[in-house]
Protein backbone atom coordinates (compact mmCIF):
# COMPACT_ATOMS: atom_id res chain seq x y z
CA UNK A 1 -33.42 6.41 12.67
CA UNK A 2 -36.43 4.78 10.61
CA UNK A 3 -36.16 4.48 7.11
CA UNK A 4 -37.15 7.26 5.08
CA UNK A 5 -37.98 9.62 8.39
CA UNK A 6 -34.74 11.83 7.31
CA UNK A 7 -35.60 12.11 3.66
CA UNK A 8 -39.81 12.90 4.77
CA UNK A 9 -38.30 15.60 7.37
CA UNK A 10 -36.34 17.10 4.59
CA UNK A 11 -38.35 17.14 1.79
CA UNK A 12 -41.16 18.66 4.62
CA UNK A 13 -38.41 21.24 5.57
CA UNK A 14 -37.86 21.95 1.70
CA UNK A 15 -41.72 22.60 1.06
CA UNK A 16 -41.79 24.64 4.00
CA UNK A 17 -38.81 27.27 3.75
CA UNK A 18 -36.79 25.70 5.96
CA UNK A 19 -33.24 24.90 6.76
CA UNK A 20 -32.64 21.47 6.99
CA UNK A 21 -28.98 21.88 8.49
CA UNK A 22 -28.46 24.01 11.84
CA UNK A 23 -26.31 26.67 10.62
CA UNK A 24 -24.85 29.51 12.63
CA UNK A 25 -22.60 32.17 11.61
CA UNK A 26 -20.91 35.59 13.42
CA UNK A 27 -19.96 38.56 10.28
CA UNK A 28 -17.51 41.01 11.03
CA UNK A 29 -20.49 43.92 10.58
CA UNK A 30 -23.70 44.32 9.47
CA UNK A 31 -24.77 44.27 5.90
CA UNK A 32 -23.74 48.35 5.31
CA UNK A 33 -20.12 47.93 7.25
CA UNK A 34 -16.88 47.68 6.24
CA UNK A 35 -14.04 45.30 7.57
CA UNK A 36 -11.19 46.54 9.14
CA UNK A 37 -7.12 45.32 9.53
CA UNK A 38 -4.72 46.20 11.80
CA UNK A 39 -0.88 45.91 11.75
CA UNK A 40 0.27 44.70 15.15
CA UNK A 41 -1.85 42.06 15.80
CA UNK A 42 0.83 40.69 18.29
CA UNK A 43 0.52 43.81 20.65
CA UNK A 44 -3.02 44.55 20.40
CA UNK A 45 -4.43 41.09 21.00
CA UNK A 46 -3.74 38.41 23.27
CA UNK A 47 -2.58 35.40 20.76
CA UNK A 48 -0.28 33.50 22.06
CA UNK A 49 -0.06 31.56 18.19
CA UNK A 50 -0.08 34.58 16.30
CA UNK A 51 3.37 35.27 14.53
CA UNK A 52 4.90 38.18 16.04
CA UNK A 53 4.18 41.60 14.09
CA UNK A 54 1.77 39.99 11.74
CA UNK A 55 -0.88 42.05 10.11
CA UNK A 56 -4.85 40.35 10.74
CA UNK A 57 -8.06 41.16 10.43
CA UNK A 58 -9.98 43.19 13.23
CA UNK A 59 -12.66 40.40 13.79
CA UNK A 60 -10.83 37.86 13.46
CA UNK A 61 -8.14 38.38 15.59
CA UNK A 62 -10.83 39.57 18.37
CA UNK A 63 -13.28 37.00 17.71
CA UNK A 64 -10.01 34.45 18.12
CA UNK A 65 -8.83 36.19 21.24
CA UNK A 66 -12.52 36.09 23.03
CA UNK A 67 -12.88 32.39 21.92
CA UNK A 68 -9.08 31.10 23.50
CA UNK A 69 -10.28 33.12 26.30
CA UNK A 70 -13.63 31.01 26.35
CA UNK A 71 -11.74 28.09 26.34
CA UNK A 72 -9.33 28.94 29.15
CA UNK A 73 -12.35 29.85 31.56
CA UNK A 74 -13.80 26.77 30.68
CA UNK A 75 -10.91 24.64 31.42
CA UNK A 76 -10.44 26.71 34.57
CA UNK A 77 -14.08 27.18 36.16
CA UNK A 78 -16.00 24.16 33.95
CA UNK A 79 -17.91 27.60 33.02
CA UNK A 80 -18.51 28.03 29.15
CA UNK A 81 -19.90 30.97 27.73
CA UNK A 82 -23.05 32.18 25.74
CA UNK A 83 -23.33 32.90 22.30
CA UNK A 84 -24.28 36.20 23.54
CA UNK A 85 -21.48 36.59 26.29
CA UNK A 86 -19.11 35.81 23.52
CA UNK A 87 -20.80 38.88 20.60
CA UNK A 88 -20.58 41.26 23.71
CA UNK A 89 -17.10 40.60 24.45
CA UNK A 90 -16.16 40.50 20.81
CA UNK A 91 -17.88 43.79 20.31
CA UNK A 92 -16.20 45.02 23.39
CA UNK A 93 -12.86 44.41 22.25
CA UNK A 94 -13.10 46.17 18.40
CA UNK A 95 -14.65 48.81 20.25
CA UNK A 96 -11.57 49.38 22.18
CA UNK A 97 -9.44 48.98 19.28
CA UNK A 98 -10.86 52.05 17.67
CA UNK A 99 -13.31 50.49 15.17
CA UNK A 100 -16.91 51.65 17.25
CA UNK A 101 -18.51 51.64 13.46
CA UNK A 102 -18.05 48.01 13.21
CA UNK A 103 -20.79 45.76 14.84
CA UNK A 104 -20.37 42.03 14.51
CA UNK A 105 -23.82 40.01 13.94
CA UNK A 106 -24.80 36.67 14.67
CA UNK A 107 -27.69 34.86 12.34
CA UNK A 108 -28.75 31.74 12.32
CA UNK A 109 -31.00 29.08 10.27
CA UNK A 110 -33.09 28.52 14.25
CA UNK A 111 -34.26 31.32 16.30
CA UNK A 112 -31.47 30.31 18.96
CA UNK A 113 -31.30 30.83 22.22
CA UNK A 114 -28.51 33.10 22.82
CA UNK A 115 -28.03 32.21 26.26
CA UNK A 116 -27.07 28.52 25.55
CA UNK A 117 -23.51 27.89 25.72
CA UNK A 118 -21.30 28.96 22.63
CA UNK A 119 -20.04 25.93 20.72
CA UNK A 120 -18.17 25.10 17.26
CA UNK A 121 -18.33 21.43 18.38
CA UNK A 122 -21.34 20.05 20.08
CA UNK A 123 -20.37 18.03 23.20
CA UNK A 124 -20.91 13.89 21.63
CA UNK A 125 -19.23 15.01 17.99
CA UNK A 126 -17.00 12.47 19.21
CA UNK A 127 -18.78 9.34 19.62
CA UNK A 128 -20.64 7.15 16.97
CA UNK A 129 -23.75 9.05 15.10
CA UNK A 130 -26.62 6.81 15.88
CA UNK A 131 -27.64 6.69 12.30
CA UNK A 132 -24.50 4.40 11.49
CA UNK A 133 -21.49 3.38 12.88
CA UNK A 134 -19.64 5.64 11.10
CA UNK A 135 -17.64 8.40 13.39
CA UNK A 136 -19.09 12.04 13.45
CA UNK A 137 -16.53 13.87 11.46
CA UNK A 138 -15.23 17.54 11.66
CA UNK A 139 -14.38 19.12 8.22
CA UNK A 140 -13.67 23.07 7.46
CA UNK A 141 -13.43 25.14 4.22
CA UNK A 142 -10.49 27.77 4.89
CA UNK A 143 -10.66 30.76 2.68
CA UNK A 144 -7.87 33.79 3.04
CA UNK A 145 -7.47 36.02 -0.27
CA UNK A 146 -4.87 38.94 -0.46
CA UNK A 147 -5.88 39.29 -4.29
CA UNK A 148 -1.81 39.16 -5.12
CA UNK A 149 -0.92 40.74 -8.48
CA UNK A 150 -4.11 42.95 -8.05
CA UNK A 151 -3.01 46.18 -6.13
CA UNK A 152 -5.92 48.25 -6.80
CA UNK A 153 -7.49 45.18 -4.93
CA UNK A 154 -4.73 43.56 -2.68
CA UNK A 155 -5.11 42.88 1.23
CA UNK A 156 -2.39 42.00 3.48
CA UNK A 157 -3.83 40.27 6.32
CA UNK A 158 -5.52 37.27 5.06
CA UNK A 159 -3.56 34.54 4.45
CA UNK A 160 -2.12 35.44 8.29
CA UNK A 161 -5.86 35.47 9.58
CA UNK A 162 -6.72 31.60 7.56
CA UNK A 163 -3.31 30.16 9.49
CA UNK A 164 -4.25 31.68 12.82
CA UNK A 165 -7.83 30.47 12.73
CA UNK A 166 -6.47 26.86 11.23
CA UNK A 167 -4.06 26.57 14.79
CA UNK A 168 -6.91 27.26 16.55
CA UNK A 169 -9.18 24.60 15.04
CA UNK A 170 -6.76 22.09 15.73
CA UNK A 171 -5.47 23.37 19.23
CA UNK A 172 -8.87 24.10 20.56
CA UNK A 173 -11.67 22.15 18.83
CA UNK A 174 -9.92 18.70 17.62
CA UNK A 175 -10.21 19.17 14.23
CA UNK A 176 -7.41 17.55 11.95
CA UNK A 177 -5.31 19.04 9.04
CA UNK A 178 -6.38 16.24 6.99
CA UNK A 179 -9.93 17.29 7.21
CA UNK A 180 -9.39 21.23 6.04
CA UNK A 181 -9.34 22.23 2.55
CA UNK A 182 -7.57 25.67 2.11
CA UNK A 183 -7.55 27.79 -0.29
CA UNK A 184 -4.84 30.82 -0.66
CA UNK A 185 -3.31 32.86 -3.20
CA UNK A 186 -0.03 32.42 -1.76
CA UNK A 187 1.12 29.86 -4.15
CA UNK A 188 1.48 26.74 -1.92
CA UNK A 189 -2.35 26.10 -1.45
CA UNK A 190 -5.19 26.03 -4.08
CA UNK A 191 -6.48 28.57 -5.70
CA UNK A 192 -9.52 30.24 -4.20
CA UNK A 193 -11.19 30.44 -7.66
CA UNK A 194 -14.86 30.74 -7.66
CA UNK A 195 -14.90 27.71 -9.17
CA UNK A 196 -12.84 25.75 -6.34
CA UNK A 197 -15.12 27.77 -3.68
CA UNK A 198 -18.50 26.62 -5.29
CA UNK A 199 -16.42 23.00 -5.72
CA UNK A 200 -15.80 22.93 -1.91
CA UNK A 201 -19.22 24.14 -0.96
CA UNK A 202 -20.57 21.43 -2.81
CA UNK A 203 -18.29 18.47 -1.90
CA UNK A 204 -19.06 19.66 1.53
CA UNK A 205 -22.41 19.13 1.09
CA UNK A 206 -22.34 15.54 -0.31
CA UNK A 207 -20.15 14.60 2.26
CA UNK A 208 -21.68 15.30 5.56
CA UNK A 209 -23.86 13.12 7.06
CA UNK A 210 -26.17 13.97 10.40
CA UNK A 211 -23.74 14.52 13.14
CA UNK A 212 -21.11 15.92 11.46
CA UNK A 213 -19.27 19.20 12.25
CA UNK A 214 -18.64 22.05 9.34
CA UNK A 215 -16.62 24.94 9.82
CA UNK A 216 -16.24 27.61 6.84
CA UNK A 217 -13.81 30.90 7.29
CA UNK A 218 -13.80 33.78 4.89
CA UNK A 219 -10.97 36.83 4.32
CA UNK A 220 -10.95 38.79 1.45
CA UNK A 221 -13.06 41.35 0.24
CA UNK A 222 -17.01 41.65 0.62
CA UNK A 223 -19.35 43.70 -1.96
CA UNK A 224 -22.82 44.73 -2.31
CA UNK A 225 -24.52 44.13 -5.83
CA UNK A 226 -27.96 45.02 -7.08
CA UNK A 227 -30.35 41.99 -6.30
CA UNK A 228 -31.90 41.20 -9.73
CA UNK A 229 -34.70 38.66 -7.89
CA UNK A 230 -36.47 40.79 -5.03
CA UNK A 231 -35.46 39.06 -2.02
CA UNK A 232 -33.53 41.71 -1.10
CA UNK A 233 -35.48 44.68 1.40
CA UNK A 234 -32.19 47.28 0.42
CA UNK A 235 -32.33 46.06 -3.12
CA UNK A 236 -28.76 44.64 -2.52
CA UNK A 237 -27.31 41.21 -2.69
CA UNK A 238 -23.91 40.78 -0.65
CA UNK A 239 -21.21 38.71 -2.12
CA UNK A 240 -17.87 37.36 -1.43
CA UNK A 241 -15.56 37.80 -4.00
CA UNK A 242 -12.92 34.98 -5.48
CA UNK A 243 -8.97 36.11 -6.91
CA UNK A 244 -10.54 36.17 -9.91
CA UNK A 245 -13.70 37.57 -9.27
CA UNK A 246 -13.02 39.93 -12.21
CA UNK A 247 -13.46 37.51 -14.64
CA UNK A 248 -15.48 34.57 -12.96
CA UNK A 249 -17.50 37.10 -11.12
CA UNK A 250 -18.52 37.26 -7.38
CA UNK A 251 -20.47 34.70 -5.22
CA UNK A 252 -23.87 36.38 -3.79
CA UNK A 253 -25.34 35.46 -1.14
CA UNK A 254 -28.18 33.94 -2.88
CA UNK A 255 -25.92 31.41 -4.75
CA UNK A 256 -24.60 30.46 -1.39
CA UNK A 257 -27.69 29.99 0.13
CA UNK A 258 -29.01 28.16 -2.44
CA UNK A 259 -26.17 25.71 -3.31
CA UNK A 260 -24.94 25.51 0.23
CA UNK A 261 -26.35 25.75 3.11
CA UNK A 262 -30.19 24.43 2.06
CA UNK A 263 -29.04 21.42 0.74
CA UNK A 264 -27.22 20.36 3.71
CA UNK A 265 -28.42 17.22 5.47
CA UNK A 266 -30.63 17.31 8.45
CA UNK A 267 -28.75 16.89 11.45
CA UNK A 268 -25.20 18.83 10.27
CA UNK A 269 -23.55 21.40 12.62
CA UNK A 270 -22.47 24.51 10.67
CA UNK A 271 -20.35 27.05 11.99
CA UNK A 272 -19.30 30.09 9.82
CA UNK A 273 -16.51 33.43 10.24
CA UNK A 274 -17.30 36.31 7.78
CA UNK A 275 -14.46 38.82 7.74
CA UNK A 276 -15.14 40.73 5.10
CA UNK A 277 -17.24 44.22 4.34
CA UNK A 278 -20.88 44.01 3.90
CA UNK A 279 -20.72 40.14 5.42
CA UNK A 280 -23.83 40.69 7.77
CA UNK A 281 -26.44 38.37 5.89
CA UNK A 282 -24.19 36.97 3.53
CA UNK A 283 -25.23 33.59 4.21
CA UNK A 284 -28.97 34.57 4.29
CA UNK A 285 -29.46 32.57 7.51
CA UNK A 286 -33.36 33.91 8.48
CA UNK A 287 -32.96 34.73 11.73
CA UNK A 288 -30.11 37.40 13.26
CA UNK A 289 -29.17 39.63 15.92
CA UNK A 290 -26.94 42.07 17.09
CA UNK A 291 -25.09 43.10 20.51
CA UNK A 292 -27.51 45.12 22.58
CA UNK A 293 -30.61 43.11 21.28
CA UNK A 294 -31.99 40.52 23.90
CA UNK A 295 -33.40 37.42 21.08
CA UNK A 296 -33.21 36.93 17.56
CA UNK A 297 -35.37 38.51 15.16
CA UNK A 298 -36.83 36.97 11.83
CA UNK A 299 -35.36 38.75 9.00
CA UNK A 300 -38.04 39.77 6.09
CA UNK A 301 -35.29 39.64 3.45
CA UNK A 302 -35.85 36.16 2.30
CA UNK A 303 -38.13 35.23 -0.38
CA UNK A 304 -37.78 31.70 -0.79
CA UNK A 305 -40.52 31.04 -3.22
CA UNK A 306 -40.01 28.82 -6.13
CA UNK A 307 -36.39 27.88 -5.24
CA UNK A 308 -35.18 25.04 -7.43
CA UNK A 309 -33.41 22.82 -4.38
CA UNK A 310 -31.66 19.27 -5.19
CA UNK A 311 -32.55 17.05 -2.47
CA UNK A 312 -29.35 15.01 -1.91
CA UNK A 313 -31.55 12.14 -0.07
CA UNK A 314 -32.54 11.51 -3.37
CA UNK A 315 -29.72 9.70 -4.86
CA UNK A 316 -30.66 9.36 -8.22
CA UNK A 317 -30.54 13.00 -8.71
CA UNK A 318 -26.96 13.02 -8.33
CA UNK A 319 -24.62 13.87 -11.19
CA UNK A 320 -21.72 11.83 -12.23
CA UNK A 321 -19.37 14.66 -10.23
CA UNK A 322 -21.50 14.39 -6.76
CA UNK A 323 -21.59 10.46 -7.55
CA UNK A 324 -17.65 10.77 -7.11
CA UNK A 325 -17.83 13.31 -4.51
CA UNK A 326 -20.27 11.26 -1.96
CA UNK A 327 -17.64 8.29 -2.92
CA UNK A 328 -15.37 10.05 -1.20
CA UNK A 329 -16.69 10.63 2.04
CA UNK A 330 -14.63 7.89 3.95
CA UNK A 331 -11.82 10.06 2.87
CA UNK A 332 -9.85 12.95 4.25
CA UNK A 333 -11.80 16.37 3.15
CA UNK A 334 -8.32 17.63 2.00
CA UNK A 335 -7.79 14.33 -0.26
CA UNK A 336 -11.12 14.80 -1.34
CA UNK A 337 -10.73 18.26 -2.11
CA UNK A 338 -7.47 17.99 -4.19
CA UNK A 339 -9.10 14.54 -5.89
CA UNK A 340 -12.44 16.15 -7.42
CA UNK A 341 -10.90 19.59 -8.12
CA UNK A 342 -9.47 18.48 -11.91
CA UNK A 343 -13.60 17.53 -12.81
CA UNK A 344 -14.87 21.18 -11.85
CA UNK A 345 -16.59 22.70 -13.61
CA UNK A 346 -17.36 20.00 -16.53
CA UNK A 347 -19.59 17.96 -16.32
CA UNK A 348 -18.43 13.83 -17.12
């Protein structure tokens, strides 16, 4: 690539509304929905890796049973199926489960064409990126909260829903262990603190380079607060919300947008799962659509005027923290992770 084109084509992108990154992510309902668990996830859905009589989440359990059987037709017929193929059939399937009131959406940061063929891992992720001769790498954020020692809050199904999504990363798409930070309140993993989510988010974003591959999964509970800014058409912000969102507060969608997925790099692959309630546009991706439409259509939610973005071409802008984090890139994501976690949030 010629020196300085990727920083121009970003900063352009920046000036323009744009999202540098190609981000893509499937909710568990629209933006006035609920999420739903279920009990039996070993007879209702076909998962070979799910632990017998494990409680999961609704979505994710369907959305992991359409995508193994994706992957078995393709091995089988060399036939892989669309992004829409894959909604309908995931629709399909809650539908027959009993939850009709919950409608998965797809939005992305492109108008996409939802005929293409459905992919967490573009087809050369595996060979050198052309801007280096560094390998394309695959790294995922893995986030499952029950909200233990909270029962007016607590969930069952999430830590089982981050493991079964985790075997099928590494069964199915080639990612490695060593590349997956997650975070569980089980007491063997860290903490999913809103400070070690915004941490991760972050350290995502200083490591990837163009041709990388991003996966982020989130179970726990989803919330609606009132937007204080106006980019909201509802008047609502949706929000994820950390163990101890009580105290630290939730994470809107707006912080996520803003501190995630428009300062990726130009050229990064993101894939997201949203099981939670109220997940629809919780990444504020501007384009979205739902089973029974035939294209995307542009969402009028966003107002992204006067949006204070770090460009992380710029290198000088870093801050001692990032300067460590982008150190760290040759390393595994979970090393990384666990090495820059004692320095949030101070600043050095």
């Amino acid at each position: 690539m010629e020196e300085g084109k990727s920083e121009r084509t970003r900063s352009s992108s920046l000036r323009e509304g744009k999202i540098p990154a190609l981000f893509i992510m499937i909710s568990a309902g629209r933006d006035d929905e609920t999420s739903a668990a279920i009990s039996t996830v070993d007879k209702d859905f076909s998962l070979p890796l799910v632990p017998a009589g494990s409680t999961g989440g609704v979505f994710t359990s369907a959305i992991l049973q359409v995508l193994q059987e994706s992957s078995q037709k393709n091995e089988e017929n060399r036939i892989q199926a669309s992004w829409m193929e894959v909604m309908e059939r995931l629709r399909a399937i809650v539908k027959e489960k009993g939850f009709s009131n919950q409608v998965p959406q797809l939005s992305s940061s492109i108008e996409l064409n939802v005929e293409e063929p459905f992919t967490i891992v573009p087809e050369n992720c595996s060979v050198l990126a052309t801007f280096s001769r560094k390998k394309r790498r695959r790294r995922a954020i893995l986030i499952g909260i029950n909200y233990v020692g909270h029962p007016e809050h607590q969930l069952t199904a999430c830590h089982n829903d981050v493991l079964n999504v985790q075997r099928y990363l590494i069964t199915h798409q080639g990612f490695d262990i060593q590349d997956m930070a997650v975070m569980m309140d089980d007491g063997k993993h860290a903490l999913p603190t809103k400070a070690n989510i915004e941490m991760a988010f972050e350290l995502m974003t200083m490591q990837s380079d163009p041709g990388d591959v991003v996966f982020i999964y989130y179970s726990g509970h989803g919330r609606q607060y009132e937007d204080l800014d106006g980019d909201e058409i509802d008047g609502m912000d949706e929000a994820i919300l950390p163990c101890d969102f009580e105290t630290a507060g939730p994470i809107i969608d707006d912080d996520i947008y803003r501190q995630f997925v428009l300062p990726m790099r130009e050229g990064v692959h993101v894939v997201s799962l949203m099981d939670s309630c109220h997940s629809g546009t919780g990444m504020d991706l501007p384009y979205e659509i739902t089973v029974g439409e035939t294209s995307f259509r542009r969402s009028t939610k966003l107002n992204l005027e006067n949006l204070d973005i770090q460009d992380l071409d710029d290198e000088s802008s870093y801050t001692p923290r990032q300067k460590i984090m982008r150190q760290h890139s040759e390393r595994p994501f979970r090393d990384s992770f666990s090495s820059v976690q004692p320095l949030y949030p101070e600043e050095e």
